[in-house]
C-alpha atoms as a PDB file:
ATOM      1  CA  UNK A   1       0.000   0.000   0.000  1.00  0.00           C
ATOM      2  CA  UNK A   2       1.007   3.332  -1.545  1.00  0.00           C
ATOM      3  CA  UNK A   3       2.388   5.651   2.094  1.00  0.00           C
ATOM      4  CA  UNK A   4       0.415   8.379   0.931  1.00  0.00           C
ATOM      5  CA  UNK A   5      -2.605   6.432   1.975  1.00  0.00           C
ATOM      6  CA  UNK A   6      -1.209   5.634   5.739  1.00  0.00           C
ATOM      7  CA  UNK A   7      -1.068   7.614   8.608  1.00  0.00           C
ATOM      8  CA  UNK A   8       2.256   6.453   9.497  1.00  0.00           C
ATOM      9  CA  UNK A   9       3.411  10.139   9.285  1.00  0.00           C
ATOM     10  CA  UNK A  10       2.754  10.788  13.260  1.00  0.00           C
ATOM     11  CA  UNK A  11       1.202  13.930  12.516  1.00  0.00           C
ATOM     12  CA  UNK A  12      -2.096  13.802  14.637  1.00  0.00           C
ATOM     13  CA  UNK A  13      -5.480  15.815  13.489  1.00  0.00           C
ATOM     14  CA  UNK A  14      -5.421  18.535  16.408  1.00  0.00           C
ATOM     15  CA  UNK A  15      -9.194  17.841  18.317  1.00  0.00           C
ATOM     16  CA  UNK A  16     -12.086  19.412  17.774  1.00  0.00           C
ATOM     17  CA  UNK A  17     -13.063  23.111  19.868  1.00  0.00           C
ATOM     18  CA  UNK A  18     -16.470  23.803  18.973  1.00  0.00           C
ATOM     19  CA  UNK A  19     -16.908  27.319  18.386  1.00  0.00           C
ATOM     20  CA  UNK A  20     -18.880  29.607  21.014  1.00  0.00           C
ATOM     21  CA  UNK A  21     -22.210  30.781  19.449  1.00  0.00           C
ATOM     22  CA  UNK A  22     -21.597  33.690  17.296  1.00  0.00           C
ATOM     23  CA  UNK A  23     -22.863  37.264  18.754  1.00  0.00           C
ATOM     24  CA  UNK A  24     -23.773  39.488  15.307  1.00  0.00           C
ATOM     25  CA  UNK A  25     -21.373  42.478  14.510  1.00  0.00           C
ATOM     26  CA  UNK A  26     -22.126  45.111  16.657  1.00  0.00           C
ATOM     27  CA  UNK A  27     -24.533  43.716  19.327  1.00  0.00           C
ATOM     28  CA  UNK A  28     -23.772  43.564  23.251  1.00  0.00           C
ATOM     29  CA  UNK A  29     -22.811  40.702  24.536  1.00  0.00           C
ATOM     30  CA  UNK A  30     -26.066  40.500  27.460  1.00  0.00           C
ATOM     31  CA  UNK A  31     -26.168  38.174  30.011  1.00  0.00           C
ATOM     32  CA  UNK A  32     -28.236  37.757  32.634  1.00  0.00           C
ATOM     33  CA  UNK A  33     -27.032  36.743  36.767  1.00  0.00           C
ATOM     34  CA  UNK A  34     -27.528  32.827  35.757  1.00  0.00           C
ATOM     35  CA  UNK A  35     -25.596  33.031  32.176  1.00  0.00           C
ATOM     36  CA  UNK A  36     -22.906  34.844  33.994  1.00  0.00           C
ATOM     37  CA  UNK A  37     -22.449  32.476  36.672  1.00  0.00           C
ATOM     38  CA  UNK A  38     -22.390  29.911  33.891  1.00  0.00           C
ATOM     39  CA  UNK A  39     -19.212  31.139  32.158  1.00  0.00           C
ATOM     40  CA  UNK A  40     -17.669  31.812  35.363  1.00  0.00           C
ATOM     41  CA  UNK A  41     -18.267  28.330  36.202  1.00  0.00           C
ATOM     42  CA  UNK A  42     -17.159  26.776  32.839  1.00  0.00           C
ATOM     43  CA  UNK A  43     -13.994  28.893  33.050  1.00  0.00           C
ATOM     44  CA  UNK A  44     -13.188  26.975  35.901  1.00  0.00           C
ATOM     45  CA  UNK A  45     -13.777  23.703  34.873  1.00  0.00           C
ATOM     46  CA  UNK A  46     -11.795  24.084  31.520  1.00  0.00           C
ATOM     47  CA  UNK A  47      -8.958  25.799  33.949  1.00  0.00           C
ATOM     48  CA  UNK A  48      -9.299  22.690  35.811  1.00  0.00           C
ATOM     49  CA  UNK A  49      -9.114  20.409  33.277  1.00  0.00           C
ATOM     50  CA  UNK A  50      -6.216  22.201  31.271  1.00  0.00           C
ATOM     51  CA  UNK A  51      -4.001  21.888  34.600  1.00  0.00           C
ATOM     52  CA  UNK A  52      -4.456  18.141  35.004  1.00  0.00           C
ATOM     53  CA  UNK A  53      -2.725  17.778  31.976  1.00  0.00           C
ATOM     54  CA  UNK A  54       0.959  17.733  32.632  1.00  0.00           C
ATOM     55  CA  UNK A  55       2.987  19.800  31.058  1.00  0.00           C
ATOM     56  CA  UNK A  56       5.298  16.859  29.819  1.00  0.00           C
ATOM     57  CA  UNK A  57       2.331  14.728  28.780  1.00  0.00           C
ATOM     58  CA  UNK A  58       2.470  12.769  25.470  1.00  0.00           C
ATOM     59  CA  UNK A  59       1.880  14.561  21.877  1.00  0.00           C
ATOM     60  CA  UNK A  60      -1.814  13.661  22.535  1.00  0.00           C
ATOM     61  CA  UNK A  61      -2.159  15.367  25.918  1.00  0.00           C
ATOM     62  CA  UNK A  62      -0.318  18.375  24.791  1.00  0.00           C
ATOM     63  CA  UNK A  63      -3.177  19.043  21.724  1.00  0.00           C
ATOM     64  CA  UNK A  64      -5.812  18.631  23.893  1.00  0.00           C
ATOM     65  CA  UNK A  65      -4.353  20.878  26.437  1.00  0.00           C
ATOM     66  CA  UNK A  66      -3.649  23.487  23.321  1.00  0.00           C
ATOM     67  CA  UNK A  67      -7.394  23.001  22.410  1.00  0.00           C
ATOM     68  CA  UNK A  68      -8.365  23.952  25.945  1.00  0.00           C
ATOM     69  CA  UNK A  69      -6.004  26.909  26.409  1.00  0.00           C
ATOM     70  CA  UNK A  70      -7.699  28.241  22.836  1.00  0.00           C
ATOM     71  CA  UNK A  71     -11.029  27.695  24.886  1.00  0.00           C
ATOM     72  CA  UNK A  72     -10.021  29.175  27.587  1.00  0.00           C
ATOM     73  CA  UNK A  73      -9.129  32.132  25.768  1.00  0.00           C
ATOM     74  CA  UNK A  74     -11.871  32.338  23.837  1.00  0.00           C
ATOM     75  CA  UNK A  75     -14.177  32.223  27.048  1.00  0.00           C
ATOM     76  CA  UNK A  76     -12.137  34.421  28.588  1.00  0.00           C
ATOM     77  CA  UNK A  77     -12.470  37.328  25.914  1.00  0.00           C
ATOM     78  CA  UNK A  78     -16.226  36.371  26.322  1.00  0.00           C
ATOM     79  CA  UNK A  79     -16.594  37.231  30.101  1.00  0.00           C
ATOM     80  CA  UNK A  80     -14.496  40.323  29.269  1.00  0.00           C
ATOM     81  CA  UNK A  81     -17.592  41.819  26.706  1.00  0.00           C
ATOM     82  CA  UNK A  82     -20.160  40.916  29.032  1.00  0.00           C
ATOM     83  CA  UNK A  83     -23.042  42.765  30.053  1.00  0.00           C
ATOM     84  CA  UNK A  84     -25.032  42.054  33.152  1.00  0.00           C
ATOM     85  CA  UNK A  85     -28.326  42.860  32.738  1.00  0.00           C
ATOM     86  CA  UNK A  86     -30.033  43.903  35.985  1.00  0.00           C
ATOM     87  CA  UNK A  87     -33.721  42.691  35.931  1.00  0.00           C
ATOM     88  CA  UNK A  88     -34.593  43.774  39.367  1.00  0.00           C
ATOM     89  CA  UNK A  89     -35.809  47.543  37.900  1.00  0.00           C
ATOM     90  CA  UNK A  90     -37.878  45.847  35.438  1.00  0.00           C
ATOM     91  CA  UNK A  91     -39.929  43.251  38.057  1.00  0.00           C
ATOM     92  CA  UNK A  92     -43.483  45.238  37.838  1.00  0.00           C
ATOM     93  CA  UNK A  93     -43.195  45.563  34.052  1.00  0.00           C
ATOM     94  CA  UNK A  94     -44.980  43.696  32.070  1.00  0.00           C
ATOM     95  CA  UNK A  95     -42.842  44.035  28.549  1.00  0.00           C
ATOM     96  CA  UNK A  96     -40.865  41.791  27.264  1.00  0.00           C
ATOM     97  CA  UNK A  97     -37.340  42.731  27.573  1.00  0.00           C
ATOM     98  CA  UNK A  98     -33.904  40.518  28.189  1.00  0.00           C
ATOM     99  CA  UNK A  99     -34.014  38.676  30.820  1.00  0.00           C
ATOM    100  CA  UNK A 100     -37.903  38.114  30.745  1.00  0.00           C
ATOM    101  CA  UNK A 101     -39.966  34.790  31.424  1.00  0.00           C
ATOM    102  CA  UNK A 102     -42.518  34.846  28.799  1.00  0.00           C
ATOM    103  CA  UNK A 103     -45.492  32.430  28.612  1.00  0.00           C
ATOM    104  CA  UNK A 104     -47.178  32.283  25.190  1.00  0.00           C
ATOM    105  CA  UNK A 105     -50.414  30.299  23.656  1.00  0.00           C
ATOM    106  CA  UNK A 106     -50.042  28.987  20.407  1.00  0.00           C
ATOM    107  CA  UNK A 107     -52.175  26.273  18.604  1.00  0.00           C
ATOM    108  CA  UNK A 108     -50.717  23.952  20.973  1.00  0.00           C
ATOM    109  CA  UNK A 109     -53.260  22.944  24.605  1.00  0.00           C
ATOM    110  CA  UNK A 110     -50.915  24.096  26.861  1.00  0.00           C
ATOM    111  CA  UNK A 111     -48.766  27.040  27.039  1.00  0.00           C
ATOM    112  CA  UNK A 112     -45.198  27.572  26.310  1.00  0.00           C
ATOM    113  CA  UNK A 113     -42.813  29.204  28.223  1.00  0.00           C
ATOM    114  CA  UNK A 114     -39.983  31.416  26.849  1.00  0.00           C
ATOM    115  CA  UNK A 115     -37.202  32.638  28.709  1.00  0.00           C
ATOM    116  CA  UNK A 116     -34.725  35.561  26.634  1.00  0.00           C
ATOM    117  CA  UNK A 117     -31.395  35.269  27.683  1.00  0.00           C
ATOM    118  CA  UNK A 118     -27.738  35.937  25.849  1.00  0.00           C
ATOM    119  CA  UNK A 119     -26.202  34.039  23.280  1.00  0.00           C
ATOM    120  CA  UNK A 120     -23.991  31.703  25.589  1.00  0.00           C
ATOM    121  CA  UNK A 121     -27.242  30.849  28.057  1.00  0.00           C
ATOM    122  CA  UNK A 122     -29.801  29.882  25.097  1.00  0.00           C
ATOM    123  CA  UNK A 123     -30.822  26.060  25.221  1.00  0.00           C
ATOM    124  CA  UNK A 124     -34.015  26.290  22.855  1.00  0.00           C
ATOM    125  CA  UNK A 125     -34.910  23.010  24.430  1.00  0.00           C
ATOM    126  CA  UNK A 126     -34.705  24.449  28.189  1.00  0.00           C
ATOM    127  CA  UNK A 127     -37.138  26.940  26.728  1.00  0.00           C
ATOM    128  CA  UNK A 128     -33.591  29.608  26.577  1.00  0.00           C
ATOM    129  CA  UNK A 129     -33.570  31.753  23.491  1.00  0.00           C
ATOM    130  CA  UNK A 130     -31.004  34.233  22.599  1.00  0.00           C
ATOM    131  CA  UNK A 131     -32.148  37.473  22.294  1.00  0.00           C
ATOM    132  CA  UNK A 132     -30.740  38.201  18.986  1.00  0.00           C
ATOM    133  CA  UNK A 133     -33.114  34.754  18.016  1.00  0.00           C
ATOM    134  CA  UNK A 134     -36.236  35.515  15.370  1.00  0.00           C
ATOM    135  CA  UNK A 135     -38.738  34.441  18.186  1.00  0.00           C
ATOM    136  CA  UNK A 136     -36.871  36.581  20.921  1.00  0.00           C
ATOM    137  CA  UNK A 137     -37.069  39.835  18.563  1.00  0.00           C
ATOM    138  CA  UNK A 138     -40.454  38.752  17.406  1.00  0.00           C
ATOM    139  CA  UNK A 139     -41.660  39.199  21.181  1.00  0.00           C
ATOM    140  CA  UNK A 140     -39.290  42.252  21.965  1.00  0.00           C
ATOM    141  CA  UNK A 141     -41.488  45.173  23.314  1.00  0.00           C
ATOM    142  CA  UNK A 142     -44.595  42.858  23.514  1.00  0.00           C
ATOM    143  CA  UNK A 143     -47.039  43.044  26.113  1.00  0.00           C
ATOM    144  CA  UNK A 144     -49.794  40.604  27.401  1.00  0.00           C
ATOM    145  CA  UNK A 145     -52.760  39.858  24.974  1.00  0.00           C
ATOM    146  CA  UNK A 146     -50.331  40.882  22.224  1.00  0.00           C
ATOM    147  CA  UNK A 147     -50.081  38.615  19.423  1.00  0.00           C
ATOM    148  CA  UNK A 148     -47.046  38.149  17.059  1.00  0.00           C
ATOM    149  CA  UNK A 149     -46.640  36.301  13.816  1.00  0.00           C
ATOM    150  CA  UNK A 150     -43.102  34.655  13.100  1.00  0.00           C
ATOM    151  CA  UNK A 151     -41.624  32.451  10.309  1.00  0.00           C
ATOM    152  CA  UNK A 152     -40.808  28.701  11.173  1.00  0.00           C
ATOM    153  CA  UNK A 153     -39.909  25.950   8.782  1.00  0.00           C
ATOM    154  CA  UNK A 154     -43.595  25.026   8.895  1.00  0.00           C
ATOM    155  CA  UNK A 155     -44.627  27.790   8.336  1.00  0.00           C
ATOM    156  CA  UNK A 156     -45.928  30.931   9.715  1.00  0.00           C
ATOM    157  CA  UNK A 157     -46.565  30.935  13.713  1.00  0.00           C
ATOM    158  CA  UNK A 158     -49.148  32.916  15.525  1.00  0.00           C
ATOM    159  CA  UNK A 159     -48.466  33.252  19.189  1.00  0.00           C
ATOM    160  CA  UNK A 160     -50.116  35.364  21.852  1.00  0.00           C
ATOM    161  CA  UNK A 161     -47.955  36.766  25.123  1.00  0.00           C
ATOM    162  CA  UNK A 162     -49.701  35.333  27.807  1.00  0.00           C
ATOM    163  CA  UNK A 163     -47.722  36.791  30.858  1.00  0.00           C
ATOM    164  CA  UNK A 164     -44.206  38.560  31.315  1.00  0.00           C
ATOM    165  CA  UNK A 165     -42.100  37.991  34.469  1.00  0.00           C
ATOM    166  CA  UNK A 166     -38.783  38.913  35.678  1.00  0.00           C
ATOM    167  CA  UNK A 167     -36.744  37.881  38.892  1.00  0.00           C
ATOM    168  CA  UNK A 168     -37.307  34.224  37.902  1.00  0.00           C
ATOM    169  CA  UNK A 169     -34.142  33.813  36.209  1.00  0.00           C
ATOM    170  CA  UNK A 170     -32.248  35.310  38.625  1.00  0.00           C
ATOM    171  CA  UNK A 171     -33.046  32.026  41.321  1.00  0.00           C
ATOM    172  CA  UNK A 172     -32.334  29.474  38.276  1.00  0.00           C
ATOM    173  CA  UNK A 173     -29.495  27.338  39.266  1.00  0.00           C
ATOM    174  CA  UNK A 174     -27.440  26.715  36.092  1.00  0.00           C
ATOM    175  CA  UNK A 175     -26.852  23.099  35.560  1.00  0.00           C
ATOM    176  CA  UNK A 176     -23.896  21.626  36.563  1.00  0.00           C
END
């Protein structure tokens, strides 16, 4: 067999550092007390897990401890542009801003409910969305009984804002 099709070479494929979610040009980098506390907390762990990598560790060991120092950084330049967004002002409004809990009704029995957070919180299946998300914008300066229409792969969606909170976020725990 021809070398060229080997991997005899030694030269290893550095591993994989999926990228952070993208913020668009120009926008803030919000988070609320719980997304904070969640990069603080992942900072940590990837600290954590860079030093248990000795310094004199095989060829392996030192690429993954270069992907996690890239990490790092990258998290680090992340906590650097953030924005805490103090919710406590906003607890007797009822329009949807960051850091609101948002319950909508949509053809769906039961209601949904939609928490806006920043770009490294959002977990669309936790019910997170960025705020920079089409649904999040969508419901930007909405009020209960208000109604908005947004575009979904199946199709248009008609939902109405139900009930706006704030302070709920703040007593999340993030998961560990």
């Amino acid at each position: 067999m021809s070398k060229a099709f080997t991997k005899d070479d030694g030269a290893e494929d550095p591993p994989f550092v999926a990228p952070r979610a993208p913020l668009p040009a120009g926008a803030p980098n919000y988070v609320t007390p719980r997304g904070l506390a969640l990069l603080r907390s992942e900072l940590v762990s990837l600290e954590a897990s860079r030093s248990s990598i000795p310094l004199e560790a095989s060829a392996d060991a030192a690429s993954a401890r270069s992907a996690l120092q890239t990490r790092i950084q990258e998290l680090k330049a992340r906590l650097a542009s953030a924005v805490l967004v103090d919710t406590s002002e906003r607890r007797s409004s009822d329009e949807v801003r960051f850091g609101a809990r948002v319950m909508v009704q949509g053809d769906s029995p039961q209601p949904r409910q939609i928490d806006i957070v920043g770009v490294d919180e959002a977990d669309a299946a936790s019910g997170r969305i960025a705020f920079v998300a089409p649904l999040a914008r969508a419901l930007l300066g909405k009020r209960p009984g208000d109604v908005v229409t947004f575009r979904t792969p199946r199709g248009e969606e008609e939902l109405e804002v139900v009930s706006v909170t704030y302070g709920a976020l703040d007593g999340d725990e993030p998961e560990a």
